[in-house]
Protein backbone atom coordinates (compact mmCIF):
# COMPACT_ATOMS: atom_id res chain seq x y z
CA UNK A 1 -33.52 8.21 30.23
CA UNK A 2 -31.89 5.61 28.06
CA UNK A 3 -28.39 5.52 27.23
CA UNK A 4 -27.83 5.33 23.28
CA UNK A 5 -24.53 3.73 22.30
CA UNK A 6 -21.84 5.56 20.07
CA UNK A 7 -21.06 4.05 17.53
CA UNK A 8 -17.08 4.73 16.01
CA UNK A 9 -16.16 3.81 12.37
CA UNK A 10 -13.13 1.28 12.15
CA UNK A 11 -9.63 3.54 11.95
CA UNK A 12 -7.85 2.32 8.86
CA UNK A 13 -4.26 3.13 7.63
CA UNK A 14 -3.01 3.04 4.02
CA UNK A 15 -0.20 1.25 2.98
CA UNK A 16 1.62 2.82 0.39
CA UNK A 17 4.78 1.26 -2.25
CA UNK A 18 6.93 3.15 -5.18
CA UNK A 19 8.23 1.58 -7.81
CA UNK A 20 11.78 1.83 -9.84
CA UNK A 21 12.03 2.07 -13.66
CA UNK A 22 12.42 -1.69 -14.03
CA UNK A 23 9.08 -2.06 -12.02
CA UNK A 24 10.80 -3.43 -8.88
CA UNK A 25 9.22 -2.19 -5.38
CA UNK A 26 11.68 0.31 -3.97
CA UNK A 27 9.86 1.40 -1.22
CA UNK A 28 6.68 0.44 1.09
CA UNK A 29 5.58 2.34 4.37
CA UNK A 30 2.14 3.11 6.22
CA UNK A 31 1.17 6.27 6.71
CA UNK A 32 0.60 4.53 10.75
CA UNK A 33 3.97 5.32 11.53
CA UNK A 34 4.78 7.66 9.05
CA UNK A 35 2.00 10.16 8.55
CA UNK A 36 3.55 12.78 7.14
CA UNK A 37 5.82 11.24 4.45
CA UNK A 38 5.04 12.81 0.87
CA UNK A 39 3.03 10.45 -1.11
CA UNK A 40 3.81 11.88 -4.80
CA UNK A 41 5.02 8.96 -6.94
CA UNK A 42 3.15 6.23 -4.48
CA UNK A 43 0.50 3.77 -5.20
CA UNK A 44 -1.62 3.15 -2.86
CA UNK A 45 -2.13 -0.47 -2.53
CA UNK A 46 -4.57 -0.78 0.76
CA UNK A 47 -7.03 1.94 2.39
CA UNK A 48 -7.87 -0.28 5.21
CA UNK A 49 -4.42 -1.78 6.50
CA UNK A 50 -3.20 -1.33 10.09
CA UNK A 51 -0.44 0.41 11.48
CA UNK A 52 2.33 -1.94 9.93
CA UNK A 53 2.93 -2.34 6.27
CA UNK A 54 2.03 -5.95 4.81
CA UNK A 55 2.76 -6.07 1.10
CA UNK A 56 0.70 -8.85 1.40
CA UNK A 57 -1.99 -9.83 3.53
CA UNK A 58 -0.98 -12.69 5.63
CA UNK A 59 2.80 -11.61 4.90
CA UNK A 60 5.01 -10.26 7.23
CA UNK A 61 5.66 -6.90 8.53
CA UNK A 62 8.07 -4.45 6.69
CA UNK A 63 8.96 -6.60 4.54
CA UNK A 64 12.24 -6.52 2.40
CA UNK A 65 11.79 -5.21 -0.88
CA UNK A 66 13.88 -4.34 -4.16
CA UNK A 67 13.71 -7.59 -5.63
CA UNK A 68 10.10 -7.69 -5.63
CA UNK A 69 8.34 -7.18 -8.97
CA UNK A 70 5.22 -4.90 -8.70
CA UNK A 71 3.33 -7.79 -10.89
CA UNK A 72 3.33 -9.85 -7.98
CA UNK A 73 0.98 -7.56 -6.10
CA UNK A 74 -1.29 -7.86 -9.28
CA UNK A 75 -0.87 -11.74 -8.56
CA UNK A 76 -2.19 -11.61 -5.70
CA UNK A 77 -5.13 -9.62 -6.23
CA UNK A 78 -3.21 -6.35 -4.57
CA UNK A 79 -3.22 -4.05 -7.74
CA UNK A 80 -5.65 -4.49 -10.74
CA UNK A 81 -4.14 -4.53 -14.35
CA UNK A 82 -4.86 -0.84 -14.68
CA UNK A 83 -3.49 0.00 -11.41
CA UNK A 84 -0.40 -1.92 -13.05
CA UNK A 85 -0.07 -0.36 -16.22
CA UNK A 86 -0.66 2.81 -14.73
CA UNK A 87 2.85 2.35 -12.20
CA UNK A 88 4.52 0.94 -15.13
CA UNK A 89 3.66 3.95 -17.19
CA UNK A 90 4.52 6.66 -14.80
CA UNK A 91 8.13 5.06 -14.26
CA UNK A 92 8.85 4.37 -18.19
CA UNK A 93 7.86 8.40 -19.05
């Protein structure tokens, strides 16, 4: 009787940032590490990351943050414009 392979879907994690009221990233984690921190108020900003948060892809891991504007992540393809406006939104209400 043949053996049939199994195949397994890649395991992805999602990296995850929040965003002050002047639009600065405050925060950035994956849910690798830290699966059960609450996600209200997050953007996610990759669904297929690994286990270490990269706010960019080549960048490095856990990267300081505060002084990072969240329109560099549209600069670099991270975040659309709506994805934007919709973070900038939320924090100016």
């Amino acid at each position: 009787m043949p053996e049939t392979a199994t195949a397994f879907e890649p395991f992805y994690h999602r990296h995850y940032i929040t965003v002050d009221s002047r639009d600065r990233i405050t925060a950035v984690w994956s849910n690798g590490p830290h699966p059960d921190r609450d996600t209200s108020g997050a953007v996610c900003i990759n669904d297929r990351g690994g286990c270490q948060f990269r706010l960019f892809p080549d960048g490095e891991k856990k990267p300081p943050v505060g002084q990072v504007p969240a329109g560099a992540l549209v600069a670099a393809g991270r975040l659309t414009e709506e994805e934007f406006r919709e973070i900038v939104g939320e924090n100016k209400a």
